[in-house]
PDB file of N, CA and C in Angstrom:
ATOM      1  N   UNK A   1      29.489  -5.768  -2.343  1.00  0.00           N
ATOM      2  CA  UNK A   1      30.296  -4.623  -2.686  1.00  0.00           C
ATOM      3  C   UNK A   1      29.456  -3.358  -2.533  1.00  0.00           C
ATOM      4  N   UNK A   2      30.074  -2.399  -1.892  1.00  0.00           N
ATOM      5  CA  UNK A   2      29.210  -0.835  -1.556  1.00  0.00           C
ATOM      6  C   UNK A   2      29.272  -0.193  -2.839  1.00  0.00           C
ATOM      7  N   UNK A   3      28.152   0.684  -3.167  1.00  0.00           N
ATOM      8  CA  UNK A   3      28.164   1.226  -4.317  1.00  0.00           C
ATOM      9  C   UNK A   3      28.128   2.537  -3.351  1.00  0.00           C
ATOM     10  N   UNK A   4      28.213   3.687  -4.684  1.00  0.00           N
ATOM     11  CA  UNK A   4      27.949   5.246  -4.082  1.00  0.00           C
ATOM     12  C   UNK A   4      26.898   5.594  -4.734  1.00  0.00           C
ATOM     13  N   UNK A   5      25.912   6.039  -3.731  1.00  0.00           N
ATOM     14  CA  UNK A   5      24.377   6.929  -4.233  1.00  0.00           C
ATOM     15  C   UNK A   5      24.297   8.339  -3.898  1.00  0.00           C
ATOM     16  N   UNK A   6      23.715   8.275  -5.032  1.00  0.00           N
ATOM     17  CA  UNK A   6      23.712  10.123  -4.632  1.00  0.00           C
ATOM     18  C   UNK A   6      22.108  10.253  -4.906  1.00  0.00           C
ATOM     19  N   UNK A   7      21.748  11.323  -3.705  1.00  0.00           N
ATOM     20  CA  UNK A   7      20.412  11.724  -4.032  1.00  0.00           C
ATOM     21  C   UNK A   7      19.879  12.945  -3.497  1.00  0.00           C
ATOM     22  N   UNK A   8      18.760  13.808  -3.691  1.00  0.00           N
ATOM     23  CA  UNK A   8      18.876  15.067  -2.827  1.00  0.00           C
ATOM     24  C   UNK A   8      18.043  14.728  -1.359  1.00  0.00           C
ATOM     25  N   UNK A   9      18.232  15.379  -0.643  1.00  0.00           N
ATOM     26  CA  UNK A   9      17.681  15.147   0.828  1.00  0.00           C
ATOM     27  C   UNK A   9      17.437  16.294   1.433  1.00  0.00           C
ATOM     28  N   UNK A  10      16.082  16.518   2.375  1.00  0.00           N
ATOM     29  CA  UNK A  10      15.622  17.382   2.606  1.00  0.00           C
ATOM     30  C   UNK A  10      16.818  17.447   4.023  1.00  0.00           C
ATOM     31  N   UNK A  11      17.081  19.329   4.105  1.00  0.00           N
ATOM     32  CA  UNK A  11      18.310  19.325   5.442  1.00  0.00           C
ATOM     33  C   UNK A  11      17.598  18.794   6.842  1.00  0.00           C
ATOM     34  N   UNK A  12      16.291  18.865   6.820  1.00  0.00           N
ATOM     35  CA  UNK A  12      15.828  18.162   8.425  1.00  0.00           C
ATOM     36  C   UNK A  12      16.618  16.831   8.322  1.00  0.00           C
ATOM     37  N   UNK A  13      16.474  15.936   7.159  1.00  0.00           N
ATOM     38  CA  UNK A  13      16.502  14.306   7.191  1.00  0.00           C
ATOM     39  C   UNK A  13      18.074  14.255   7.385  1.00  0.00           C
ATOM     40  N   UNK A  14      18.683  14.984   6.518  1.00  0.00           N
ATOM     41  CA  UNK A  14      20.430  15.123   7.303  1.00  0.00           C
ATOM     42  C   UNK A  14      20.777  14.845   8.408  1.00  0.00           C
ATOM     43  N   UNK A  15      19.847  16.004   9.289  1.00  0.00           N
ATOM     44  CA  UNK A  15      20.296  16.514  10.625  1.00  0.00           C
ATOM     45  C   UNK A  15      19.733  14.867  11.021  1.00  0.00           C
ATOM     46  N   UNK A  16      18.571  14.879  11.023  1.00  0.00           N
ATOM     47  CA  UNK A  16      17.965  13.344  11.963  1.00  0.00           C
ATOM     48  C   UNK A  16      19.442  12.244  11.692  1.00  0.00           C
ATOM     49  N   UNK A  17      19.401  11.841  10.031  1.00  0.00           N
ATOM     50  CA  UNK A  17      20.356  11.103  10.095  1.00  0.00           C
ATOM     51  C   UNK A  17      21.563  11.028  10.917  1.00  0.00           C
ATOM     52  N   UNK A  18      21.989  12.369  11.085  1.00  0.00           N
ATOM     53  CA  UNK A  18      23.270  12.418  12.137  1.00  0.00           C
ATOM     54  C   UNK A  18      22.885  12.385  13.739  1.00  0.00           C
ATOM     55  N   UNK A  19      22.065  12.708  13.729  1.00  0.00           N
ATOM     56  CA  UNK A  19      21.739  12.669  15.543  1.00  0.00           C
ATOM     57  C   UNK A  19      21.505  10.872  15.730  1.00  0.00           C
ATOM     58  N   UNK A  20      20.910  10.344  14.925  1.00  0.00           N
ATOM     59  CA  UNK A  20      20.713   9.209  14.993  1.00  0.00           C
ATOM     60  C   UNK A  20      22.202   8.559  15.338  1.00  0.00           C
ATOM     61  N   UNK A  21      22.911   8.572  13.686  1.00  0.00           N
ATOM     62  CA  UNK A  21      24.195   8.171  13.961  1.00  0.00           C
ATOM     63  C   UNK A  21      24.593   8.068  15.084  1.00  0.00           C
ATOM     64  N   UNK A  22      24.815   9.591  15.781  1.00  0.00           N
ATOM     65  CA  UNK A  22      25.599   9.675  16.831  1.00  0.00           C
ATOM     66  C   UNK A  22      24.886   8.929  18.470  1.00  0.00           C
ATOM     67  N   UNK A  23      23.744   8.877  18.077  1.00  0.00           N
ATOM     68  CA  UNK A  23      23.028   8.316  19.953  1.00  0.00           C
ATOM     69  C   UNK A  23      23.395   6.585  19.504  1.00  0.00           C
ATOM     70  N   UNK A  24      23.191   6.092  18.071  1.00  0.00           N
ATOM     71  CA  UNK A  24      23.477   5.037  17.968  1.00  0.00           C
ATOM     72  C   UNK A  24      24.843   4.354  17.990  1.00  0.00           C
ATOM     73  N   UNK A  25      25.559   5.055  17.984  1.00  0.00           N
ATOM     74  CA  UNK A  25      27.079   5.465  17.942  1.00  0.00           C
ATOM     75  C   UNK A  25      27.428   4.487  16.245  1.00  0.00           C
ATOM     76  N   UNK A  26      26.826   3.953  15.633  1.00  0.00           N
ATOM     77  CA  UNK A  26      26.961   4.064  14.320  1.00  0.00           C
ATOM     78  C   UNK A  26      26.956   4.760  13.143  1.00  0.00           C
ATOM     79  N   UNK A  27      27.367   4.261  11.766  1.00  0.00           N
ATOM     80  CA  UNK A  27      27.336   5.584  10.648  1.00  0.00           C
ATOM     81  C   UNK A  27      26.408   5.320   9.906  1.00  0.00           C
ATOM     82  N   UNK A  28      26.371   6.446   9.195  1.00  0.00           N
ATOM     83  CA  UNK A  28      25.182   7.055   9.008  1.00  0.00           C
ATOM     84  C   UNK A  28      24.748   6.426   7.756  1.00  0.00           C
ATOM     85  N   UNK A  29      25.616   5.227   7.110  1.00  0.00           N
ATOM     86  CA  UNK A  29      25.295   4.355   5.927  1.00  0.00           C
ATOM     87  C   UNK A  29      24.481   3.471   6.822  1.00  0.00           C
ATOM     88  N   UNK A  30      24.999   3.048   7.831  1.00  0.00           N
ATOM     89  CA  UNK A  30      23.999   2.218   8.805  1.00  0.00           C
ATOM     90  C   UNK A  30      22.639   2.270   8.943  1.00  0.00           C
ATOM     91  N   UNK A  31      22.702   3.812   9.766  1.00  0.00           N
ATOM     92  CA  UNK A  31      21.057   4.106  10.022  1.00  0.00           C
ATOM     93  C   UNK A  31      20.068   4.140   8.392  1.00  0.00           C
ATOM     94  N   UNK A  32      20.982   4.556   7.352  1.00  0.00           N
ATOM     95  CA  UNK A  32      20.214   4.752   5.677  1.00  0.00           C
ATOM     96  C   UNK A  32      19.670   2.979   5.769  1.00  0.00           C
ATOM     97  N   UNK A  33      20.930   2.234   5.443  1.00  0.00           N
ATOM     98  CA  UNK A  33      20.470   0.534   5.630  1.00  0.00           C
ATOM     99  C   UNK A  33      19.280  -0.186   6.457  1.00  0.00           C
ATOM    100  N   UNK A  34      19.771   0.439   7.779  1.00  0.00           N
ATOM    101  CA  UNK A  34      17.903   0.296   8.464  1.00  0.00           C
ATOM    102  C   UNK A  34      17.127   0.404   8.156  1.00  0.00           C
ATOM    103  N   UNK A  35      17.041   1.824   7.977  1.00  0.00           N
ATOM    104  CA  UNK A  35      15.694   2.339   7.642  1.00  0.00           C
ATOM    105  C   UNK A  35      15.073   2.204   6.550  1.00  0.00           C
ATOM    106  N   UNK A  36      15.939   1.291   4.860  1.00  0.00           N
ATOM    107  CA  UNK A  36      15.301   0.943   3.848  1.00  0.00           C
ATOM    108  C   UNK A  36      15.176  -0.742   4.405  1.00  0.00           C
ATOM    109  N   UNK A  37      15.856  -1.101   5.016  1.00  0.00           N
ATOM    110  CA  UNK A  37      15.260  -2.726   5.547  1.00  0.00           C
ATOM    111  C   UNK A  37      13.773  -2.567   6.244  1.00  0.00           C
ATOM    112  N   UNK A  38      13.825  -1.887   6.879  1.00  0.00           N
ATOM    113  CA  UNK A  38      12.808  -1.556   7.467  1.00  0.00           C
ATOM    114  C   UNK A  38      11.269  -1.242   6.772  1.00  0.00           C
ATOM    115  N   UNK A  39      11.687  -0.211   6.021  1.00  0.00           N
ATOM    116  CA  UNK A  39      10.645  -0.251   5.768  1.00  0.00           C
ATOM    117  C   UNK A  39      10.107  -0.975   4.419  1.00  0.00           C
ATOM    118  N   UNK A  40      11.237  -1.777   3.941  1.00  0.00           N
ATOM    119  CA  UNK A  40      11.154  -2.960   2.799  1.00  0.00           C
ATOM    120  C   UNK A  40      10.266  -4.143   3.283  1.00  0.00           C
ATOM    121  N   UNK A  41      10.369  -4.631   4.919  1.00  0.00           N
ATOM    122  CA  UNK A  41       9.976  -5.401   5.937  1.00  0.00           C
ATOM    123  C   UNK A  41       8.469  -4.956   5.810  1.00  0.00           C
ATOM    124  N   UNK A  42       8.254  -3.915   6.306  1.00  0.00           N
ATOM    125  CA  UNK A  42       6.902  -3.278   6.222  1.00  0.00           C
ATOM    126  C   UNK A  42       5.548  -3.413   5.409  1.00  0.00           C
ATOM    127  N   UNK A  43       5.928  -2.990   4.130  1.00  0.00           N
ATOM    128  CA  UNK A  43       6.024  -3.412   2.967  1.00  0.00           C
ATOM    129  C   UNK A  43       5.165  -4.300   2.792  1.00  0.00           C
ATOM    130  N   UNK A  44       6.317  -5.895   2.877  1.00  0.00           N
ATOM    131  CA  UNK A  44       6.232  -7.020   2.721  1.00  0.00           C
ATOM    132  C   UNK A  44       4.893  -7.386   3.360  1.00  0.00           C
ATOM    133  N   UNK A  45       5.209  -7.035   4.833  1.00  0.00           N
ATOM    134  CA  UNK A  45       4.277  -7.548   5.574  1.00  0.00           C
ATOM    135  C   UNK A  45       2.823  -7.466   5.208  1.00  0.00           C
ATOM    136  N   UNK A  46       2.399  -5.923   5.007  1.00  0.00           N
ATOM    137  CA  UNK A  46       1.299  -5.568   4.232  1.00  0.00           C
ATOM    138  C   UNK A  46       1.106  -6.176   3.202  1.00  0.00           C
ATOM    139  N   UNK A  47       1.897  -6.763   1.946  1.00  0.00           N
ATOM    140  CA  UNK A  47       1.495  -6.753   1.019  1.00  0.00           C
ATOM    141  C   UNK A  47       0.682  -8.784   1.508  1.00  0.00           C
ATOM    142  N   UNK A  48       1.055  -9.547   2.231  1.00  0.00           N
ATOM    143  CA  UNK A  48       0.581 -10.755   3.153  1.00  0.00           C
ATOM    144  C   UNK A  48      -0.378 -10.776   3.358  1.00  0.00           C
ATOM    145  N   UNK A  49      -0.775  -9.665   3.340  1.00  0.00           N
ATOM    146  CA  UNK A  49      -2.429  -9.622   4.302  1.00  0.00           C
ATOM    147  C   UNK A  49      -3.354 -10.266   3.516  1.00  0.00           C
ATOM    148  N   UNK A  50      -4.306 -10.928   3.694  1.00  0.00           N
ATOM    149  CA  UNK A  50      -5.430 -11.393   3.010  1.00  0.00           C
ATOM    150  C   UNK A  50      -6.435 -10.689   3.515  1.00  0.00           C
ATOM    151  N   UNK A  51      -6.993  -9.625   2.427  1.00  0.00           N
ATOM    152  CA  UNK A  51      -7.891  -9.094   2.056  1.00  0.00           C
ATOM    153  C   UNK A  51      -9.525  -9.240   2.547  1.00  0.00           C
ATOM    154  N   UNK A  52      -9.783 -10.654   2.145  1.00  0.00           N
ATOM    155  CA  UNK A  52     -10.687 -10.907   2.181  1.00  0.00           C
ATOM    156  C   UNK A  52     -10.630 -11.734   3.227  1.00  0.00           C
ATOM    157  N   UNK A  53      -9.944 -12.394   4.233  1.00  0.00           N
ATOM    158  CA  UNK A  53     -10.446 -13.042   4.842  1.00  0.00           C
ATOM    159  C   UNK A  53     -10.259 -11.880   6.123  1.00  0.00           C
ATOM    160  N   UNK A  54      -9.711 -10.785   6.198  1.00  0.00           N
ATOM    161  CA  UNK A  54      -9.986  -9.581   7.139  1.00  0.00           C
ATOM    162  C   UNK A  54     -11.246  -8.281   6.863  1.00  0.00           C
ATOM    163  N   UNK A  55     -11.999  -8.576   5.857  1.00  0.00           N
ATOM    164  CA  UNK A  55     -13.219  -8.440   5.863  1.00  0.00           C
ATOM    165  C   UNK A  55     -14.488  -8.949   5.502  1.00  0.00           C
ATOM    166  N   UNK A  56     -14.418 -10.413   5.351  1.00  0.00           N
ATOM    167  CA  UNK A  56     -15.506 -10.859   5.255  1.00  0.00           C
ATOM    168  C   UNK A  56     -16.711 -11.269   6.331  1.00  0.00           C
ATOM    169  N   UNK A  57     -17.490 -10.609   5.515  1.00  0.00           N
ATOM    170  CA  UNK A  57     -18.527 -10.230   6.653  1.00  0.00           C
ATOM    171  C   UNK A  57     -19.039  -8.606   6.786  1.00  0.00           C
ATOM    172  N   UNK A  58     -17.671  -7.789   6.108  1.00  0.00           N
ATOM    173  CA  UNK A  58     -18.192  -6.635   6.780  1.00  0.00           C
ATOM    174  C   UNK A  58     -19.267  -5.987   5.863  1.00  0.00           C
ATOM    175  N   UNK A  59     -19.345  -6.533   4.698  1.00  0.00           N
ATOM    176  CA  UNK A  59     -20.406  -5.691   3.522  1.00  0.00           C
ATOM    177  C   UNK A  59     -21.390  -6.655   4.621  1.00  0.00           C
ATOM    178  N   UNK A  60     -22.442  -5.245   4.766  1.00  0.00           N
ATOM    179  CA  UNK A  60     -24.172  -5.880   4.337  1.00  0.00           C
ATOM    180  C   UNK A  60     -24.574  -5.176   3.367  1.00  0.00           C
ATOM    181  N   UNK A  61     -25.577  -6.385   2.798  1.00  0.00           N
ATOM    182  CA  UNK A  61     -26.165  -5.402   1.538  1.00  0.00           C
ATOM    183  C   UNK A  61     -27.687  -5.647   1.918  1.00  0.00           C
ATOM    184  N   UNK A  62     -28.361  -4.360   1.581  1.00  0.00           N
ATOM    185  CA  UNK A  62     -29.754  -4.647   2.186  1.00  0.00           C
ATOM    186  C   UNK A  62     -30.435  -5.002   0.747  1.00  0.00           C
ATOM    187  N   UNK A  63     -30.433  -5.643  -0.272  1.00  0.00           N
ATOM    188  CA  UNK A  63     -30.604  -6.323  -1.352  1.00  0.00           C
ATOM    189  C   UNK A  63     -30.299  -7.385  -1.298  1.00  0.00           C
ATOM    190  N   UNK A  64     -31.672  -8.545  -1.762  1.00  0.00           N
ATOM    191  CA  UNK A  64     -31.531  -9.607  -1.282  1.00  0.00           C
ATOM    192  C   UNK A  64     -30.233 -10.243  -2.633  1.00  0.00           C
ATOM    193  N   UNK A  65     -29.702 -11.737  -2.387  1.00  0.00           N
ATOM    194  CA  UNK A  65     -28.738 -12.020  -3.861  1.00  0.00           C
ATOM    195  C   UNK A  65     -29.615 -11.587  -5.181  1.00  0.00           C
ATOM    196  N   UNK A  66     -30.878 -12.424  -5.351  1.00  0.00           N
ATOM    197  CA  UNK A  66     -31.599 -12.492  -6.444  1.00  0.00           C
ATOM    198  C   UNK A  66     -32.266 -10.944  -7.339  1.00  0.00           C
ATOM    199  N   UNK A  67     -32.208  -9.876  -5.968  1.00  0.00           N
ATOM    200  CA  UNK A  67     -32.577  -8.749  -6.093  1.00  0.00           C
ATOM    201  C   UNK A  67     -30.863  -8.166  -6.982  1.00  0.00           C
ATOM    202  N   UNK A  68     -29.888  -8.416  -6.462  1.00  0.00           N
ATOM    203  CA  UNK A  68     -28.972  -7.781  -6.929  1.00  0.00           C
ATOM    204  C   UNK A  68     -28.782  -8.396  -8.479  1.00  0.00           C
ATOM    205  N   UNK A  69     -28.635  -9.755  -8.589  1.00  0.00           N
ATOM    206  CA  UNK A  69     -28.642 -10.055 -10.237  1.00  0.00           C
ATOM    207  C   UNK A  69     -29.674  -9.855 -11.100  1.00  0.00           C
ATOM    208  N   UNK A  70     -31.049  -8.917 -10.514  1.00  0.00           N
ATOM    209  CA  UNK A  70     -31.640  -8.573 -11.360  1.00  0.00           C
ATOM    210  C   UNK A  70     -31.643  -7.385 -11.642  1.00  0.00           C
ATOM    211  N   UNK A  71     -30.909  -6.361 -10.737  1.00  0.00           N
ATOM    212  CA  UNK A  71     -30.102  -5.125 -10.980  1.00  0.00           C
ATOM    213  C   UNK A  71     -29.287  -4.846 -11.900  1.00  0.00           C
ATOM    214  N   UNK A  72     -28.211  -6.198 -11.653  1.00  0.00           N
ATOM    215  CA  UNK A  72     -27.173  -6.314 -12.838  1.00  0.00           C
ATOM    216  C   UNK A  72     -27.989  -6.174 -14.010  1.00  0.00           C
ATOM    217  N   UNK A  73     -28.566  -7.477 -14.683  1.00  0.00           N
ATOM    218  CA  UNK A  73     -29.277  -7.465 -15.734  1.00  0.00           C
ATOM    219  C   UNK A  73     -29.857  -6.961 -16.509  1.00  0.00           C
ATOM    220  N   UNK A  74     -30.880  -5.801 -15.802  1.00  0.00           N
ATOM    221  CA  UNK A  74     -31.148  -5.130 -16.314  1.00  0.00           C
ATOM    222  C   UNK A  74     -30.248  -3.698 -16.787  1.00  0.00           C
ATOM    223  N   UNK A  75     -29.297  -3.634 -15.679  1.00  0.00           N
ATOM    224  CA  UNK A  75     -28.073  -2.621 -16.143  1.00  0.00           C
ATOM    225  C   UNK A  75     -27.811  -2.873 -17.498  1.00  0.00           C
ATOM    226  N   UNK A  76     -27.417  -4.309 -17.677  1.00  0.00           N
ATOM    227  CA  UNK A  76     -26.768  -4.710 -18.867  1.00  0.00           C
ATOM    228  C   UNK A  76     -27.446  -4.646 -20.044  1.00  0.00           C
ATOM    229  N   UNK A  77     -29.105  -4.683 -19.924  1.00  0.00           N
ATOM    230  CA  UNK A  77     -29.295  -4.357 -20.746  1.00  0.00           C
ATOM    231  C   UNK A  77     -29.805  -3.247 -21.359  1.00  0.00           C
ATOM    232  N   UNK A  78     -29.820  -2.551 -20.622  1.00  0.00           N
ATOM    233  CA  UNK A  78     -29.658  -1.022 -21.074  1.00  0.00           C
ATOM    234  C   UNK A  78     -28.600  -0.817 -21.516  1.00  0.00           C
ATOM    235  N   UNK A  79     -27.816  -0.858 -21.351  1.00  0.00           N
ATOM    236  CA  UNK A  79     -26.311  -0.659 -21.934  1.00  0.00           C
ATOM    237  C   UNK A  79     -26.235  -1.496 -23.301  1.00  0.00           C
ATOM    238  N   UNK A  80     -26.770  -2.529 -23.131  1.00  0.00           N
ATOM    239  CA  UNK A  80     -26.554  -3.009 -24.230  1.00  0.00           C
ATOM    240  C   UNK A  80     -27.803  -2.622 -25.413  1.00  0.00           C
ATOM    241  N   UNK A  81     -29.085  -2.140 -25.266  1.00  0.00           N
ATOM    242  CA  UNK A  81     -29.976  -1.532 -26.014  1.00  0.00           C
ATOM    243  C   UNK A  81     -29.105  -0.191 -26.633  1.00  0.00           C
ATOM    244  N   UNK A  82     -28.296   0.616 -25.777  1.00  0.00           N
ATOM    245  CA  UNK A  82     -27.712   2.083 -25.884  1.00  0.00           C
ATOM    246  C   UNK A  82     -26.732   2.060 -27.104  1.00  0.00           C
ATOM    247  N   UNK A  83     -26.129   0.840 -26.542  1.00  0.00           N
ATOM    248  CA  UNK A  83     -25.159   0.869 -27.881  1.00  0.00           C
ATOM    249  C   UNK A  83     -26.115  -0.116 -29.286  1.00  0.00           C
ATOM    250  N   UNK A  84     -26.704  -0.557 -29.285  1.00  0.00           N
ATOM    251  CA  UNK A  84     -27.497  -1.153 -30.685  1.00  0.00           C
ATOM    252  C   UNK A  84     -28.558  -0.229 -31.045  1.00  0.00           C
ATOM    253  N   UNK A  85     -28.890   1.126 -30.507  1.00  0.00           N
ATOM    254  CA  UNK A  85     -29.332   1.928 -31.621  1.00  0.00           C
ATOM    255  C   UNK A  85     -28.746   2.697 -32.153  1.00  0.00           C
TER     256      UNK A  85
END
């Protein structure tokens, strides 16, 4: 069932909407329907991506592992001396 939306719209996106309409020779609820499928599709797709397996590899760290958990550590414990005095 069609509902009615109301919303404000900038007058360029009007005009596009109707030129569209008209080269598509469809209406202009049409081209609105596309273009939120569309970019709902989009979206989706991005949100798929795995992260990590499209950059792993790309960190180098010029710190060896053992060098970095003794970075941590000592972070921590400064932080943790800071707050116990």
């Amino acid at each position: 069932m069609d509902k009615i939306f109301s919303a404000r719209i900038d007058d360029s996106i009007i005009r596009k909407i109707g030129d569209l309409s008209d080269k598509l020779h469809t209406s202009k609820k049409a081209i609105i329907e596309k273009a939120v499928q569309l970019l709902w599709k989009d979206i989706e797709e991005k949100q798929k991506q795995d992260i990590f397996a499209e950059t792993c590899g790309i960190w180098q760290k010029i710190e060896t592992p053992a060098e970095t958990v003794k970075n941590i550590k000592d972070e921590f414990r400064k932080s943790f001396r800071k707050h116990q005095e």
